[in-house]
N, C-alpha and C. Protein backbone atom coordinates (compact mmCIF):
# COMPACT_ATOMS: atom_id res chain seq x y z
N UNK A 1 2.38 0.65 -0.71
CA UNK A 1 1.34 -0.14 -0.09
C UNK A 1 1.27 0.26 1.39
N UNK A 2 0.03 1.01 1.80
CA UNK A 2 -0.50 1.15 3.24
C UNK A 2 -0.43 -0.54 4.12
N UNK A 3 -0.14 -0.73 5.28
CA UNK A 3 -0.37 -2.04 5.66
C UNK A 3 -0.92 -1.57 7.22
N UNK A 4 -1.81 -2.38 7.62
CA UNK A 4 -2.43 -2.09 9.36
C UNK A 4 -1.93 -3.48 10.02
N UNK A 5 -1.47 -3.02 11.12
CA UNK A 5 -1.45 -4.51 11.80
C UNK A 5 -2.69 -5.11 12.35
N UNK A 6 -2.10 -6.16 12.48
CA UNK A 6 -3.71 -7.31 12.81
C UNK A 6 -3.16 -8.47 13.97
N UNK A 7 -1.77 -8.97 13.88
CA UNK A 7 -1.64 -9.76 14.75
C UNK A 7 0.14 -10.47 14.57
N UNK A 8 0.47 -11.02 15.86
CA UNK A 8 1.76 -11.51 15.80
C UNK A 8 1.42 -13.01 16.71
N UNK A 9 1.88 -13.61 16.60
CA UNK A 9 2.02 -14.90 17.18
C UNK A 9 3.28 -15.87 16.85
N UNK A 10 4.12 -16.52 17.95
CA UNK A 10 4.78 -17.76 17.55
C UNK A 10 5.81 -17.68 18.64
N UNK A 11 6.96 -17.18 18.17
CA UNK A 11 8.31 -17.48 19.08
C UNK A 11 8.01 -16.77 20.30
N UNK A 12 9.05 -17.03 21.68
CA UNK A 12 8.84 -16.60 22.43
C UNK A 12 9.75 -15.59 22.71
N UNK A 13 10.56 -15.19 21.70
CA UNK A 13 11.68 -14.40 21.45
C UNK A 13 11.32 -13.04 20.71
N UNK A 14 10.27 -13.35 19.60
CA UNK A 14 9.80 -11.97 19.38
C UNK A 14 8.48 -12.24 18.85
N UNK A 15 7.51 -12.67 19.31
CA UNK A 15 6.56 -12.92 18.55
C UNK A 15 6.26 -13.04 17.08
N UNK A 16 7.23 -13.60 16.08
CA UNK A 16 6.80 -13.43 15.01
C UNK A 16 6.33 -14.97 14.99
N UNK A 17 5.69 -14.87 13.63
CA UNK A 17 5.15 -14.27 12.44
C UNK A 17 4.49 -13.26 12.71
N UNK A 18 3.85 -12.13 11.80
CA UNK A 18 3.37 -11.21 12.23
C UNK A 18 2.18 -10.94 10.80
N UNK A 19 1.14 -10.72 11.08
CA UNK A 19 0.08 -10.17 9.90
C UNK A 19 -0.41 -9.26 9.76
N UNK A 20 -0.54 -8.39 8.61
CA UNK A 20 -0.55 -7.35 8.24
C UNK A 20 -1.94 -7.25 7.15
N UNK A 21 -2.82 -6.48 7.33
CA UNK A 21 -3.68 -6.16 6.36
C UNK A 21 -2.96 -4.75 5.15
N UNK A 22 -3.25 -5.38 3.73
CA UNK A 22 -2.49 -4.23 2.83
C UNK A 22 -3.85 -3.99 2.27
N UNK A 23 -3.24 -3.05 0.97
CA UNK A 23 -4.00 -2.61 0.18
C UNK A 23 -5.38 -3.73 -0.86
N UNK A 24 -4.50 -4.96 -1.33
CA UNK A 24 -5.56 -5.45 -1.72
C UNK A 24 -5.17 -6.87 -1.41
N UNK A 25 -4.69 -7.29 0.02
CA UNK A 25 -4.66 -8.27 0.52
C UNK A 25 -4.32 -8.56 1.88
N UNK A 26 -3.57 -9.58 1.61
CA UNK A 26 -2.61 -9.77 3.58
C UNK A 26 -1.12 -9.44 3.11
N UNK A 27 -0.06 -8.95 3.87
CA UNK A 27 0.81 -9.07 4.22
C UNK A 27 1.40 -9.93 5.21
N UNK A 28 2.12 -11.16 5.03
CA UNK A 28 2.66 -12.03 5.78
C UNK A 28 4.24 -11.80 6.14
N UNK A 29 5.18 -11.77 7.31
CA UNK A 29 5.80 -11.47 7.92
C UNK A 29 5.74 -12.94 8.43
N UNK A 30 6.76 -13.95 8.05
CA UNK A 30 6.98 -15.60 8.36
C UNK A 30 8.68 -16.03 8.22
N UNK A 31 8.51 -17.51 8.72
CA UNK A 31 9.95 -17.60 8.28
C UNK A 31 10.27 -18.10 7.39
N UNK A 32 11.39 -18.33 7.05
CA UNK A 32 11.67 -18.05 5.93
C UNK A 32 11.76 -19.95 5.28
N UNK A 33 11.37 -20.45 4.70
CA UNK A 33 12.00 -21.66 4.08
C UNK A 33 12.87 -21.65 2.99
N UNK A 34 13.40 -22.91 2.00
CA UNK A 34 14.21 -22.99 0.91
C UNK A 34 13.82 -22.49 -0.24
N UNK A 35 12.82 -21.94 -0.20
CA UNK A 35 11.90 -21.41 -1.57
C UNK A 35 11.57 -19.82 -1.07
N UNK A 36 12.10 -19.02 -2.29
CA UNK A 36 11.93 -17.40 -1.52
C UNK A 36 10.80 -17.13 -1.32
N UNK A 37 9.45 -17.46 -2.43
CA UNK A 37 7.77 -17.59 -2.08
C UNK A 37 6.73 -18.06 -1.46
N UNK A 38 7.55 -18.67 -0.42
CA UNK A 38 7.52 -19.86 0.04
C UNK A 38 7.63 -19.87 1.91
N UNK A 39 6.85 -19.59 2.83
CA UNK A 39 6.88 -19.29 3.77
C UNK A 39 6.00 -19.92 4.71
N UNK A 40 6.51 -20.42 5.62
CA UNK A 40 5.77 -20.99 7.22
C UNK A 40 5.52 -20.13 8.25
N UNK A 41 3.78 -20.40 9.15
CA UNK A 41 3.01 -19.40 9.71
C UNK A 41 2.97 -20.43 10.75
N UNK A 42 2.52 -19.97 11.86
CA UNK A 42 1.69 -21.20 13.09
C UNK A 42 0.67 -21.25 12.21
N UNK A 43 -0.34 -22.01 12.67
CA UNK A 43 -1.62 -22.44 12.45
C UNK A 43 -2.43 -21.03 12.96
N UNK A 44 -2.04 -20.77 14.82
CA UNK A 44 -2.53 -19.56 15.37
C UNK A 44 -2.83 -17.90 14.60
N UNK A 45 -2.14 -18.10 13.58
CA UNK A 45 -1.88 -16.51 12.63
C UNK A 45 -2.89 -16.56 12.62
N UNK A 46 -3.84 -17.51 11.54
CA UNK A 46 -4.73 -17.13 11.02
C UNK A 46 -5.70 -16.72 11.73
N UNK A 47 -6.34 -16.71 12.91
CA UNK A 47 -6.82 -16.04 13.56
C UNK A 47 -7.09 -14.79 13.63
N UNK A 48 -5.92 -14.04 13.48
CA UNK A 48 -5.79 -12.29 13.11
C UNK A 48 -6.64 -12.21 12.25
N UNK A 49 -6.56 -12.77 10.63
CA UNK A 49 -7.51 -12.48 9.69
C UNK A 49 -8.74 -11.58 9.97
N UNK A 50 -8.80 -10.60 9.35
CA UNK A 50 -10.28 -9.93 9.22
C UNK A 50 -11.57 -10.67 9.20
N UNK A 51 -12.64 -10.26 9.83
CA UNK A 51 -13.45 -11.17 9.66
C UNK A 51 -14.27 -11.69 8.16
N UNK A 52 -14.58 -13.15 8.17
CA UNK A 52 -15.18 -13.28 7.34
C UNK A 52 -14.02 -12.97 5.96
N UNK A 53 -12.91 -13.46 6.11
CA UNK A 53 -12.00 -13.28 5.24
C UNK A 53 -10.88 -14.76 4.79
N UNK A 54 -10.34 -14.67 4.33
CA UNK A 54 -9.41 -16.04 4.33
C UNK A 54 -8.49 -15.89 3.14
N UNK A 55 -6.97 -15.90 3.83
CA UNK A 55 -5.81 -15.93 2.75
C UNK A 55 -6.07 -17.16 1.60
N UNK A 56 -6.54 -16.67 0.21
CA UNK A 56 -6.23 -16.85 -0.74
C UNK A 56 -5.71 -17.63 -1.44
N UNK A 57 -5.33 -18.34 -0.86
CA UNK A 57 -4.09 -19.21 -1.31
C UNK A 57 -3.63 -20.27 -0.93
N UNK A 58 -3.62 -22.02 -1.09
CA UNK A 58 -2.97 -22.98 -1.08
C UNK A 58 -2.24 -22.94 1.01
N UNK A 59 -2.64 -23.96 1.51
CA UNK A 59 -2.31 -23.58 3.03
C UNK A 59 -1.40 -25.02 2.63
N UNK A 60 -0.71 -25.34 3.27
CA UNK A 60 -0.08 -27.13 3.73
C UNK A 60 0.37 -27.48 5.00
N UNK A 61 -0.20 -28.19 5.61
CA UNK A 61 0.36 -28.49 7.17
C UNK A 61 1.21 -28.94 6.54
N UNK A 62 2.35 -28.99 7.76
CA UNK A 62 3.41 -29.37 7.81
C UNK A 62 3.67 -30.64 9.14
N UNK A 63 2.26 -30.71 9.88
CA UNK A 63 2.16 -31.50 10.95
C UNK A 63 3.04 -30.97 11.86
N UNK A 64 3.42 -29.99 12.61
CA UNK A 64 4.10 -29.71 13.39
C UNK A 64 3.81 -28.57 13.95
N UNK A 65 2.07 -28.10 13.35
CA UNK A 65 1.54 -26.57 14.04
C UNK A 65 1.96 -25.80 13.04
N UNK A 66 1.86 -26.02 11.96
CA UNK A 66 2.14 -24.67 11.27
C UNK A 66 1.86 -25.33 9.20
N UNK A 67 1.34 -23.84 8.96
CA UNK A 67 1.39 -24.29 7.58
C UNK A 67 2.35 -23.53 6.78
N UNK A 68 2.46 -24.10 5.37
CA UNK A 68 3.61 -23.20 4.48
C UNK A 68 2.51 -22.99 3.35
N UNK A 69 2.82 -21.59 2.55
CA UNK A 69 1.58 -21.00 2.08
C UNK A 69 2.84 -19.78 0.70
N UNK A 70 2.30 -19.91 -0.46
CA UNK A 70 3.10 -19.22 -0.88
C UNK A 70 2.53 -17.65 -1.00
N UNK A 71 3.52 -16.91 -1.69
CA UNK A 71 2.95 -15.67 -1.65
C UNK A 71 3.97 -14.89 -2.47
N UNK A 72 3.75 -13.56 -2.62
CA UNK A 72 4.64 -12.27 -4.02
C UNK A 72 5.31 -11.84 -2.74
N UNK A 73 6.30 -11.87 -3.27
CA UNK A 73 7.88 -11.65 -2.57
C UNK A 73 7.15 -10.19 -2.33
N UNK A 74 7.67 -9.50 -0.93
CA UNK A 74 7.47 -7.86 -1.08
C UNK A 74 8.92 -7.12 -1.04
N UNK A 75 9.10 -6.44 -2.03
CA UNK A 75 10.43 -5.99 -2.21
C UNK A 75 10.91 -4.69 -2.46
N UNK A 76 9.11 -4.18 -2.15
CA UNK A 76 9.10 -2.75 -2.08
C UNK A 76 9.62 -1.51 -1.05
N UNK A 77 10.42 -1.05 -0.93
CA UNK A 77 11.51 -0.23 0.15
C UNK A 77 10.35 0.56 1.05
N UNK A 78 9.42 1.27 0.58
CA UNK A 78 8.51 1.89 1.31
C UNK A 78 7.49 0.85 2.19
N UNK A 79 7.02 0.01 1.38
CA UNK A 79 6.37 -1.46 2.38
C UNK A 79 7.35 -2.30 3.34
N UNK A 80 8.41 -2.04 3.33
CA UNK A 80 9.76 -3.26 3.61
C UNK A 80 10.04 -2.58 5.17
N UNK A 81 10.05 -0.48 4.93
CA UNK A 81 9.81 0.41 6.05
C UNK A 81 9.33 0.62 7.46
N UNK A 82 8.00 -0.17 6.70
CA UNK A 82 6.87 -0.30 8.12
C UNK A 82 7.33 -1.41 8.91
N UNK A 83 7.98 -1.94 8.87
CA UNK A 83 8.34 -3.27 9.09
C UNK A 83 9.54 -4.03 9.49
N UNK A 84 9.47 -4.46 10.60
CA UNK A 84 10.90 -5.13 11.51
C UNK A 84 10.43 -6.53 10.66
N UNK A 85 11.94 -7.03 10.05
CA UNK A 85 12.02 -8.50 9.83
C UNK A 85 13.45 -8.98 10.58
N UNK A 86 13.43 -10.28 10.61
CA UNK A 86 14.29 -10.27 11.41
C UNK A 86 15.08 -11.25 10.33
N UNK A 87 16.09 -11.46 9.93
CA UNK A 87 17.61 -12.51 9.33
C UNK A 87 16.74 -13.82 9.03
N UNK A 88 15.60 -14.53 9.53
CA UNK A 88 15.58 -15.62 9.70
C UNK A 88 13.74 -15.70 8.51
N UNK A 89 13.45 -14.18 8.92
CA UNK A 89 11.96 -13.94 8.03
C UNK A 89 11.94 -13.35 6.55
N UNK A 90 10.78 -13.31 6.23
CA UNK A 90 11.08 -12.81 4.95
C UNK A 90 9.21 -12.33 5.02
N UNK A 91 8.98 -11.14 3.92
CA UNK A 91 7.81 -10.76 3.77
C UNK A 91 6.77 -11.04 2.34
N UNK A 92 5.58 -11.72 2.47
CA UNK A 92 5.53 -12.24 1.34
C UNK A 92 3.53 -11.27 1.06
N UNK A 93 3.55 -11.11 -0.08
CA UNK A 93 1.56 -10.39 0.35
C UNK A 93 1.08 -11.61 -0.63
N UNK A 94 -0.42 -11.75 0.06
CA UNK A 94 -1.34 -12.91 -0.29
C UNK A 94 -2.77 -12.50 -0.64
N UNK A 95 -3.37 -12.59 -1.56
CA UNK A 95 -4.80 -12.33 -1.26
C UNK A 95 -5.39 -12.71 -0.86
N UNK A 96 -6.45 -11.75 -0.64
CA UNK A 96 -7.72 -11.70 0.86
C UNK A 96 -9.06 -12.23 -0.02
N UNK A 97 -9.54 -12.85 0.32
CA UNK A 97 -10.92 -13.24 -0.51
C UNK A 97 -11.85 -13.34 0.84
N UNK A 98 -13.40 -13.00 0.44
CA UNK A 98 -14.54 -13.21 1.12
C UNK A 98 -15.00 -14.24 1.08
N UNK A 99 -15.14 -14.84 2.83
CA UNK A 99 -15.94 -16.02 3.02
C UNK A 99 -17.62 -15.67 3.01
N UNK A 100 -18.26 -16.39 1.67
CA UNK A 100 -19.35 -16.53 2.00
C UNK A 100 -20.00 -17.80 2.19
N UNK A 101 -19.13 -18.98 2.34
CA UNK A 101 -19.54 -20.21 2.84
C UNK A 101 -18.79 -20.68 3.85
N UNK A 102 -19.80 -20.91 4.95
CA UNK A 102 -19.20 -21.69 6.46
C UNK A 102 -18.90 -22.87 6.83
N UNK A 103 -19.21 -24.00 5.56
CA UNK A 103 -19.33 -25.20 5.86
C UNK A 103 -20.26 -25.52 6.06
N UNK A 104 -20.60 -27.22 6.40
CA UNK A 104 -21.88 -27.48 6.63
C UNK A 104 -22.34 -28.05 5.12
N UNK A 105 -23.80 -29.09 5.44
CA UNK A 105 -24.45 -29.40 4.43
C UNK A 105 -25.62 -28.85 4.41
N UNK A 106 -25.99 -28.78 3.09
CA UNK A 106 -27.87 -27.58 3.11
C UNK A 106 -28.87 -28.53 3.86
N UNK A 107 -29.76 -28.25 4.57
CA UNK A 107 -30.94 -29.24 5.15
C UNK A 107 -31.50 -29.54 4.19
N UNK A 108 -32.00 -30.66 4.13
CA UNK A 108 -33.15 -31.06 3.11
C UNK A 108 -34.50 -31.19 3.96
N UNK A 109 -34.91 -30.03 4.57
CA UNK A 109 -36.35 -30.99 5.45
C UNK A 109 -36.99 -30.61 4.26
């Protein structure tokens, strides 16, 4: 899996979390919680996102600035390569789906 970077945000120690555009999704770079699929982002990540895009998948505040979001373990040695994790992170890929609705209600004039 090719991955491009897109963005890092959070600690002031190394900026992680970190997001990654892959082949047919996101690559997430988060920390790590009690569940291996299972990973916490700031709120700020999502921002990076490509435009007009949105991870795929189940978000949950956690009320404290950040959501936990699951995702496919990446455990691939050549994807694992590109990539500084640090003891405390873990790397998880998510799919990318197209926003074609912004919100909002239709006008009725």
């Amino acid at each position: 899996m090719t991955l491009r970077f897109l963005g890092k945000i959070g600690s002031n120690k190394d900026e992680c979390p970190q997001l990654f555009a892959a082949d047919n999704g996101y690559v997430v770079i988060a920390w790590k919680t009690d569940r291996t699929e299972i990973v916490e982002i700031p709120h700020a990540l999502l921002g990076f996102l490509e435009k007009n895009t949105y991870l795929d998948t189940p978000l949950t505040d956690t009320g404290r600035g950040t959501f936990t979001l699951t995702g496919k373990l990446v455990t691939d040695q050549k994807t694992l390569s590109q990539i500084k994790i640090e003891p405390y992170e873990t790397a998880v890929e998510v799919p990318r789906a197209e926003r074609d609705y912004f919100g909002g209600l239709p006008s009725h004039d």
